[in-house]
PDB file of N, CA and C in Angstrom:
ATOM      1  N   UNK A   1     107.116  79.785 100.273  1.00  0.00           N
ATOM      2  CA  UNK A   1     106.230  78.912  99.514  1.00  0.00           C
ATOM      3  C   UNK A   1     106.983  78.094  98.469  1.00  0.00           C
ATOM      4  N   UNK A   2     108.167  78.898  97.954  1.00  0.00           N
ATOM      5  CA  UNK A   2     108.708  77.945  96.624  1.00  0.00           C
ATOM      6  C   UNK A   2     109.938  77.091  97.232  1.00  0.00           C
ATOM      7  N   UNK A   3     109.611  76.873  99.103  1.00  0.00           N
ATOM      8  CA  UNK A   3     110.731  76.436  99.086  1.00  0.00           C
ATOM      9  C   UNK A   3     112.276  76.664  98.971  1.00  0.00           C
ATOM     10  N   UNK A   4     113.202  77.696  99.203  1.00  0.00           N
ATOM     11  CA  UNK A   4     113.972  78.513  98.364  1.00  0.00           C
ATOM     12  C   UNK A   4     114.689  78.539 100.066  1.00  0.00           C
ATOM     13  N   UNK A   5     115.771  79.090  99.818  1.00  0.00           N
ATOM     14  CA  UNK A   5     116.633  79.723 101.329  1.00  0.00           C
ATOM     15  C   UNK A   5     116.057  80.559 101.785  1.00  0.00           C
ATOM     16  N   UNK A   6     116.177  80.994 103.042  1.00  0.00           N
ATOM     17  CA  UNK A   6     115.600  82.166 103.667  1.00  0.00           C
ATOM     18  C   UNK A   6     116.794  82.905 104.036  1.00  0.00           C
ATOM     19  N   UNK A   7     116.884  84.049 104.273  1.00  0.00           N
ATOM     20  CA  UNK A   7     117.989  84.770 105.101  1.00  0.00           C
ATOM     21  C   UNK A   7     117.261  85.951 105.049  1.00  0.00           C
ATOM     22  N   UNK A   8     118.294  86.509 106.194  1.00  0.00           N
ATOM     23  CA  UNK A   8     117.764  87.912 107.278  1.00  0.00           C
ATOM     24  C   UNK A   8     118.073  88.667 106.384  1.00  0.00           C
ATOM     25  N   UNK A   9     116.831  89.806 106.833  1.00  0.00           N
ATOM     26  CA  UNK A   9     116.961  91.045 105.504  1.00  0.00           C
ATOM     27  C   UNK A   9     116.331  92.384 106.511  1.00  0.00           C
ATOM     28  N   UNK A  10     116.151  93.137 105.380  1.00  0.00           N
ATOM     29  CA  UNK A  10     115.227  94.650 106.147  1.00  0.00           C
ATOM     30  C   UNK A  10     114.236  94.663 104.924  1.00  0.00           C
ATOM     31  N   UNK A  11     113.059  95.572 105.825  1.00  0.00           N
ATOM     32  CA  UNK A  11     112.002  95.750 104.677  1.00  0.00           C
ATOM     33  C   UNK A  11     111.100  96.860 105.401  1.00  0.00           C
ATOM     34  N   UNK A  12     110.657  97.402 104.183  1.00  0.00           N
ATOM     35  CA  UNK A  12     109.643  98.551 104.803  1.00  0.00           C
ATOM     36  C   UNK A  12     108.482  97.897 104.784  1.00  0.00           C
ATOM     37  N   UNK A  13     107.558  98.423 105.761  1.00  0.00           N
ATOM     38  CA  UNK A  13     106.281  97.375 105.850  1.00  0.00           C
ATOM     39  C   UNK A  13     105.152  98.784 106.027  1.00  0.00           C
ATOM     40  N   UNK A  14     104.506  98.693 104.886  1.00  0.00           N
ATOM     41  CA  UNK A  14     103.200  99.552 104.511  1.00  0.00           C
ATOM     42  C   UNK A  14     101.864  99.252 105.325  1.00  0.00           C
ATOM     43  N   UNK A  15     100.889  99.645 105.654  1.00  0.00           N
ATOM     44  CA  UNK A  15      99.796  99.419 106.324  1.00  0.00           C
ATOM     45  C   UNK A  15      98.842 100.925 105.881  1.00  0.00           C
ATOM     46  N   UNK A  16      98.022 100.399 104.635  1.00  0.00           N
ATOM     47  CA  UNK A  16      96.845 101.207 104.981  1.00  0.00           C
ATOM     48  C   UNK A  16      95.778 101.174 105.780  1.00  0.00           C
ATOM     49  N   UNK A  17      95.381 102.335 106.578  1.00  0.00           N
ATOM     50  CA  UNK A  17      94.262 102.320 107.917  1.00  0.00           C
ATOM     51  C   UNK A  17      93.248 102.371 107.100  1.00  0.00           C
ATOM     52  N   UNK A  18      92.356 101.854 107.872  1.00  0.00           N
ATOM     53  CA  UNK A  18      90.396 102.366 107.458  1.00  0.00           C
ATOM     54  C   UNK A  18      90.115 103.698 107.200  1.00  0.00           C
ATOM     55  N   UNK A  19      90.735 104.111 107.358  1.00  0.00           N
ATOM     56  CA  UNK A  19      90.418 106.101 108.008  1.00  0.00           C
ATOM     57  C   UNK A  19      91.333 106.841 106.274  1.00  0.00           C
ATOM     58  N   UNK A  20      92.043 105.585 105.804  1.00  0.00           N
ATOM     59  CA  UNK A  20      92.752 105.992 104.451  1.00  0.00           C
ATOM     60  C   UNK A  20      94.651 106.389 104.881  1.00  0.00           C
ATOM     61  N   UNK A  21      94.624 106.559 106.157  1.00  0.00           N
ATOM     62  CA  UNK A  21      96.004 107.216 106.912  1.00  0.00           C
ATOM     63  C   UNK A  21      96.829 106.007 106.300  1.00  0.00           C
ATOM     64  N   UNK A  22      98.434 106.193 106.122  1.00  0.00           N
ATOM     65  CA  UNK A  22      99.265 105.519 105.526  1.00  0.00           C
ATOM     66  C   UNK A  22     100.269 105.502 107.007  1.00  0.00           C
ATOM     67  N   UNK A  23     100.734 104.345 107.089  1.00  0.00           N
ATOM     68  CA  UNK A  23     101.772 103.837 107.652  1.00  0.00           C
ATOM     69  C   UNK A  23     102.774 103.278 107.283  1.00  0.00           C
ATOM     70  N   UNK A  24     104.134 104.072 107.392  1.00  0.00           N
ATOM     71  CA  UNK A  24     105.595 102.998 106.991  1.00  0.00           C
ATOM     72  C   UNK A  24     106.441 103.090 108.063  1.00  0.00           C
ATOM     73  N   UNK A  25     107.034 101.680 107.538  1.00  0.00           N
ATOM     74  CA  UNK A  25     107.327 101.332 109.224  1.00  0.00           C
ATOM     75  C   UNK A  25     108.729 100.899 108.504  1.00  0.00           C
ATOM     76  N   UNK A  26     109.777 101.692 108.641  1.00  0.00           N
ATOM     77  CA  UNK A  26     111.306 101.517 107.386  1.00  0.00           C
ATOM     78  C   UNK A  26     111.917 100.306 108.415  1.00  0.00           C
ATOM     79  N   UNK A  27     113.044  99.874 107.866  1.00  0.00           N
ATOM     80  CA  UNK A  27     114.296  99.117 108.202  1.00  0.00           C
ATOM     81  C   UNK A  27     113.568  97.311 109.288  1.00  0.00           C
ATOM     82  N   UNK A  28     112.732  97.274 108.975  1.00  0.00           N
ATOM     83  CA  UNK A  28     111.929  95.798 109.496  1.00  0.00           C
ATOM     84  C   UNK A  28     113.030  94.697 108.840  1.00  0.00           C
ATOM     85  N   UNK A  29     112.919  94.025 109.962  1.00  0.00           N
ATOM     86  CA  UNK A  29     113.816  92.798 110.159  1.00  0.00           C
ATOM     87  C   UNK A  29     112.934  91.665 109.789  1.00  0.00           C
ATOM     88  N   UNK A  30     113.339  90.885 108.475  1.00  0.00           N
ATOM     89  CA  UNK A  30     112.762  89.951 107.636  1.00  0.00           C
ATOM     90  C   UNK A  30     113.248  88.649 107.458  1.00  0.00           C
ATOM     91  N   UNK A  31     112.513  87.786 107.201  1.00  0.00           N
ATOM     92  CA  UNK A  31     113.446  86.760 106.319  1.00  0.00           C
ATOM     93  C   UNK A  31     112.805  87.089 105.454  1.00  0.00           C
ATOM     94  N   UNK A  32     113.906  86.738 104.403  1.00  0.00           N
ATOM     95  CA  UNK A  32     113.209  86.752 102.873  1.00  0.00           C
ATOM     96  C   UNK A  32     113.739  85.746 101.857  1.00  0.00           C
ATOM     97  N   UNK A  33     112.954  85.235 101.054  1.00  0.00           N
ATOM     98  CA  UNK A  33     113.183  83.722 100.458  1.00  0.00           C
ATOM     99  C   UNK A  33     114.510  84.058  98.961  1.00  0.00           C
ATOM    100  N   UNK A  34     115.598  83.408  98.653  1.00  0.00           N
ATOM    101  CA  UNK A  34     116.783  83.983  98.123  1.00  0.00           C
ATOM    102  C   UNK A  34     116.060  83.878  96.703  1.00  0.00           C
ATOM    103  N   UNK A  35     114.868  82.610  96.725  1.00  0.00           N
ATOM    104  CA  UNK A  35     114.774  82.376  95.391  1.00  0.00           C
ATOM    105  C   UNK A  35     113.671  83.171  94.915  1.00  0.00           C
ATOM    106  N   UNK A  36     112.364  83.394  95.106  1.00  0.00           N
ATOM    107  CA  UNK A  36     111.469  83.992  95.156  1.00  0.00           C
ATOM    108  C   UNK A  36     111.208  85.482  95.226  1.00  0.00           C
ATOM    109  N   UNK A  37     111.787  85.731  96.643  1.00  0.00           N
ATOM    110  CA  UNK A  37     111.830  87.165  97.128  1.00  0.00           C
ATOM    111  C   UNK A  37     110.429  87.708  98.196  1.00  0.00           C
ATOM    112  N   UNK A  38     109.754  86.242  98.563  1.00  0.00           N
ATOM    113  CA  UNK A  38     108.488  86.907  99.351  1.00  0.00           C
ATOM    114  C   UNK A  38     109.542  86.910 100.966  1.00  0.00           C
ATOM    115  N   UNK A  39     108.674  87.758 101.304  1.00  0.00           N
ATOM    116  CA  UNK A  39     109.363  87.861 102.511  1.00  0.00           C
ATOM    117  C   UNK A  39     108.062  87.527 103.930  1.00  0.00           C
ATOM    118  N   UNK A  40     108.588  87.444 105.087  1.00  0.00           N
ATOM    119  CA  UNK A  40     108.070  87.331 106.381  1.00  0.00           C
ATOM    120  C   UNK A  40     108.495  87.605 107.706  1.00  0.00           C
ATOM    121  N   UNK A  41     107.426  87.908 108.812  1.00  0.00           N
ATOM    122  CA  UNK A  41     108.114  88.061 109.772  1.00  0.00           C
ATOM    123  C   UNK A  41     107.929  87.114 111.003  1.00  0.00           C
ATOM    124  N   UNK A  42     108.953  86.964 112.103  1.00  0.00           N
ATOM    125  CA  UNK A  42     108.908  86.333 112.824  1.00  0.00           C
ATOM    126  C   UNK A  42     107.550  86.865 114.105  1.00  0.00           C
ATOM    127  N   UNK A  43     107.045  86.031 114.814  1.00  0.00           N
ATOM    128  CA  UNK A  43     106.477  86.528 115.731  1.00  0.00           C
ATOM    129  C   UNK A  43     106.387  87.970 116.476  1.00  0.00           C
ATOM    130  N   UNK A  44     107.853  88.031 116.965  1.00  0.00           N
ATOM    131  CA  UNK A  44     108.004  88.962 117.663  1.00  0.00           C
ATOM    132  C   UNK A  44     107.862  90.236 116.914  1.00  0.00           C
ATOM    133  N   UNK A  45     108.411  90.157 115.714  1.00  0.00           N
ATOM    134  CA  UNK A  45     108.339  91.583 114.921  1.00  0.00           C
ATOM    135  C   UNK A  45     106.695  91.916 114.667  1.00  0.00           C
ATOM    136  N   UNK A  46     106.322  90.779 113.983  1.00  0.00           N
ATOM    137  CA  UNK A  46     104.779  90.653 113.552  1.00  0.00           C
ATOM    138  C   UNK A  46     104.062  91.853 115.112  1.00  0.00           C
ATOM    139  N   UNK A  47     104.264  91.306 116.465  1.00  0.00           N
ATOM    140  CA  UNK A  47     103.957  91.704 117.434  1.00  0.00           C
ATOM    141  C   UNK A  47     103.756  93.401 117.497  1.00  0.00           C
ATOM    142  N   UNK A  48     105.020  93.256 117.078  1.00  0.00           N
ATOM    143  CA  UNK A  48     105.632  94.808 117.467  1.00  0.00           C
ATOM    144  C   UNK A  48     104.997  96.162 116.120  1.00  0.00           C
ATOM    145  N   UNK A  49     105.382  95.294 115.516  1.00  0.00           N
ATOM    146  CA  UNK A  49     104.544  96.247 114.232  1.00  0.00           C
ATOM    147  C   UNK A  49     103.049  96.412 114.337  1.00  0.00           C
ATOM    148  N   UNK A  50     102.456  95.399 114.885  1.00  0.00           N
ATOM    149  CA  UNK A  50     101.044  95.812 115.305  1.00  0.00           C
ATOM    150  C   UNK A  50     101.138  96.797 116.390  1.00  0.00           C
ATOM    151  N   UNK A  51     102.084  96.754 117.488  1.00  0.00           N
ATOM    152  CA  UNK A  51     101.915  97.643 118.358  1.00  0.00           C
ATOM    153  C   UNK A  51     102.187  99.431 117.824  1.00  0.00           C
ATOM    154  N   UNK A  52     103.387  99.173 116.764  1.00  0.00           N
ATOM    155  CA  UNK A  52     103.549 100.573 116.222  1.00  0.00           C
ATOM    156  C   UNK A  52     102.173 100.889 115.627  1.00  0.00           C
ATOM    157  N   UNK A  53     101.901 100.311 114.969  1.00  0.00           N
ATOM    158  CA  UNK A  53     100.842 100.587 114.191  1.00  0.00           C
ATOM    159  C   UNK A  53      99.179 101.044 114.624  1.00  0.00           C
ATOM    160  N   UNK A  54      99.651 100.417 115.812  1.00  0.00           N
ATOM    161  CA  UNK A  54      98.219 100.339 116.854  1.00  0.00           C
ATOM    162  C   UNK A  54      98.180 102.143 117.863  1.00  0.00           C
ATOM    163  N   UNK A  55      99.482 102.080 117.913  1.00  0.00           N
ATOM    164  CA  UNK A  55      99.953 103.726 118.181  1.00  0.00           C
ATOM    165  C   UNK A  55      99.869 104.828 117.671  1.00  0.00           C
ATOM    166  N   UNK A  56      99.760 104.644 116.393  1.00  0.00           N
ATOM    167  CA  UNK A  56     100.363 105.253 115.525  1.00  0.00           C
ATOM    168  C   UNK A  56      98.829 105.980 114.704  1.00  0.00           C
ATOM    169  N   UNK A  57      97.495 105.207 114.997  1.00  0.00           N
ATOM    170  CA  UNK A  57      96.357 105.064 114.559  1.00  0.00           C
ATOM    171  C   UNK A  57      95.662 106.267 114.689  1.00  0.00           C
ATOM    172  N   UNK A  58      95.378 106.491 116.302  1.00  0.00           N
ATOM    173  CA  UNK A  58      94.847 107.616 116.784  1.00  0.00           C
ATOM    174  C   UNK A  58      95.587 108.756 116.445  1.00  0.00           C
ATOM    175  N   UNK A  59      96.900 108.845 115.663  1.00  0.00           N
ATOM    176  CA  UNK A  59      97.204 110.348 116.117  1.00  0.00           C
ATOM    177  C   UNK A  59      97.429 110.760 114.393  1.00  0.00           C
ATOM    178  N   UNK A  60      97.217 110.166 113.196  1.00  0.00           N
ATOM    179  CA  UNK A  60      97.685 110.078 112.448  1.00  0.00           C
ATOM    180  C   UNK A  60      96.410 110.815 111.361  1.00  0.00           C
ATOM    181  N   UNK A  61      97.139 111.783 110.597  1.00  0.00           N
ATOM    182  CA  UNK A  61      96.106 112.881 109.970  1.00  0.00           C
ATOM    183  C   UNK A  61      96.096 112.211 108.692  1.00  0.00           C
ATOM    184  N   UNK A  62      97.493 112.068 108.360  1.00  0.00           N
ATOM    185  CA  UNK A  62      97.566 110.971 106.447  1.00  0.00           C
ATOM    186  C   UNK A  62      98.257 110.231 106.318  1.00  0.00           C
ATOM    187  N   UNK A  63      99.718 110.557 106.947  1.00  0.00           N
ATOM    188  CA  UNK A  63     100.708 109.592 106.486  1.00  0.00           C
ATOM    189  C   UNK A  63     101.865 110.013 107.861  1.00  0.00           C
ATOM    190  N   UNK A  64     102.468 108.534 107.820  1.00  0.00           N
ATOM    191  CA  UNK A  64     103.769 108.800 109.051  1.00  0.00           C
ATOM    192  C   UNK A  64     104.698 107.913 108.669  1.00  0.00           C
ATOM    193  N   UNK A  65     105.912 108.120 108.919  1.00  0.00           N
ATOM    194  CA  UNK A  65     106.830 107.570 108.147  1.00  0.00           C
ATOM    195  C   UNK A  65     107.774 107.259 109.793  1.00  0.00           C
ATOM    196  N   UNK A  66     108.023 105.799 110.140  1.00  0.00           N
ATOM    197  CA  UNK A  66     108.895 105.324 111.560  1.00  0.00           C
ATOM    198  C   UNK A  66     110.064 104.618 111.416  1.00  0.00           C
ATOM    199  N   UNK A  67     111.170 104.690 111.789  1.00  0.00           N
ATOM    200  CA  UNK A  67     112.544 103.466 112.076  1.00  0.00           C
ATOM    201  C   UNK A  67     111.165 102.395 112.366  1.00  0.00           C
ATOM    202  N   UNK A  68     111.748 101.452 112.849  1.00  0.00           N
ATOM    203  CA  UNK A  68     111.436 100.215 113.467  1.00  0.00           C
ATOM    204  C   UNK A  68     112.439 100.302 114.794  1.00  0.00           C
ATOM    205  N   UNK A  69     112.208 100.361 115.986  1.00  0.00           N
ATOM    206  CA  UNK A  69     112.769 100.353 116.772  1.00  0.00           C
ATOM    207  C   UNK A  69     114.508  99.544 117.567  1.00  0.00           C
ATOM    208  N   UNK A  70     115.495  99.466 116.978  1.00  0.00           N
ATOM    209  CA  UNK A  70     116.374  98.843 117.181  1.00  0.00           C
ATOM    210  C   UNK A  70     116.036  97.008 116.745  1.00  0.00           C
ATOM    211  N   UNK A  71     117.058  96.208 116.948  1.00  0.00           N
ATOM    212  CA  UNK A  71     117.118  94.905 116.286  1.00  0.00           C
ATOM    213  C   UNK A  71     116.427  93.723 117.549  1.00  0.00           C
ATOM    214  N   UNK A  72     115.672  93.079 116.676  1.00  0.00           N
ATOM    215  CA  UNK A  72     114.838  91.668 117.647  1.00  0.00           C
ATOM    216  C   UNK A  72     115.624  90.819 118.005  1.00  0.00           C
ATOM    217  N   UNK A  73     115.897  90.344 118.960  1.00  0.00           N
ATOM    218  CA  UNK A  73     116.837  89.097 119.110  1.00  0.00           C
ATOM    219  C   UNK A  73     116.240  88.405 119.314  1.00  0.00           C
TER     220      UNK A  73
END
Protein backbone atom coordinates (compact mmCIF):
# COMPACT_ATOMS: atom_id res chain seq x y z
CA UNK A 1 0.00 0.00 0.00
CA UNK A 2 2.82 2.59 0.89
CA UNK A 3 4.37 1.69 -2.15
CA UNK A 4 7.79 0.57 -0.61
CA UNK A 5 10.05 -2.59 -2.10
CA UNK A 6 8.83 -5.89 -1.74
CA UNK A 7 11.12 -8.88 -1.15
CA UNK A 8 10.75 -12.59 -0.29
CA UNK A 9 10.40 -13.39 3.29
CA UNK A 10 8.79 -16.20 5.73
CA UNK A 11 5.89 -15.66 7.97
CA UNK A 12 3.69 -17.51 10.26
CA UNK A 13 0.15 -17.23 9.17
CA UNK A 14 -2.57 -17.53 12.09
CA UNK A 15 -6.21 -18.52 11.25
CA UNK A 16 -8.82 -18.57 13.87
CA UNK A 17 -11.74 -21.28 13.08
CA UNK A 18 -15.49 -20.71 13.96
CA UNK A 19 -15.34 -23.67 16.31
CA UNK A 20 -12.52 -21.17 18.29
CA UNK A 21 -9.60 -24.02 17.07
CA UNK A 22 -6.27 -22.08 16.30
CA UNK A 23 -4.20 -22.65 13.30
CA UNK A 24 -0.38 -21.86 12.59
CA UNK A 25 0.91 -22.46 9.64
CA UNK A 26 5.12 -21.53 10.44
CA UNK A 27 7.82 -20.69 7.73
CA UNK A 28 5.11 -19.19 4.78
CA UNK A 29 6.71 -17.75 1.89
CA UNK A 30 5.88 -13.90 1.66
CA UNK A 31 6.57 -10.81 0.12
CA UNK A 32 6.84 -8.28 2.46
CA UNK A 33 7.00 -4.46 1.88
CA UNK A 34 10.91 -3.19 3.14
CA UNK A 35 9.24 0.04 4.08
CA UNK A 36 6.10 -0.67 5.88
CA UNK A 37 6.34 -4.30 6.82
CA UNK A 38 2.70 -5.50 5.61
CA UNK A 39 3.16 -8.51 4.06
CA UNK A 40 1.28 -10.87 1.25
CA UNK A 41 0.87 -13.84 -0.50
CA UNK A 42 1.11 -14.93 -3.92
CA UNK A 43 -1.71 -17.00 -5.38
CA UNK A 44 -0.35 -20.18 -5.12
CA UNK A 45 0.53 -20.00 -1.42
CA UNK A 46 -2.84 -18.12 -0.68
CA UNK A 47 -4.16 -21.61 -2.41
CA UNK A 48 -2.34 -23.87 -0.41
CA UNK A 49 -2.85 -22.43 2.97
CA UNK A 50 -6.49 -22.67 2.42
CA UNK A 51 -5.98 -26.20 1.58
CA UNK A 52 -3.89 -26.76 4.92
CA UNK A 53 -6.26 -25.11 6.67
CA UNK A 54 -9.26 -26.69 5.08
CA UNK A 55 -7.55 -30.09 6.40
CA UNK A 56 -6.67 -29.24 9.24
CA UNK A 57 -10.50 -28.13 10.32
CA UNK A 58 -12.17 -31.38 10.89
CA UNK A 59 -9.59 -32.93 12.99
CA UNK A 60 -8.59 -30.11 15.19
CA UNK A 61 -9.63 -30.12 19.12
CA UNK A 62 -7.78 -26.36 19.89
CA UNK A 63 -4.76 -25.66 18.42
CA UNK A 64 -2.16 -27.19 15.69
CA UNK A 65 0.93 -25.91 14.97
CA UNK A 66 2.34 -26.99 10.75
CA UNK A 67 5.77 -26.35 8.54
CA UNK A 68 4.29 -25.06 5.40
CA UNK A 69 5.13 -27.65 3.09
CA UNK A 70 8.54 -27.16 1.21
CA UNK A 71 9.19 -23.87 -1.16
CA UNK A 72 6.55 -22.49 -4.11
CA UNK A 73 8.17 -21.93 -7.24
Amino acid sequence: MCKGEAVEGKTNHVVTLENGCIVIVKNVPCLRCKQCGETWYTGTVAAQLEEIVNALETTLTEIAVVNYPGRVA
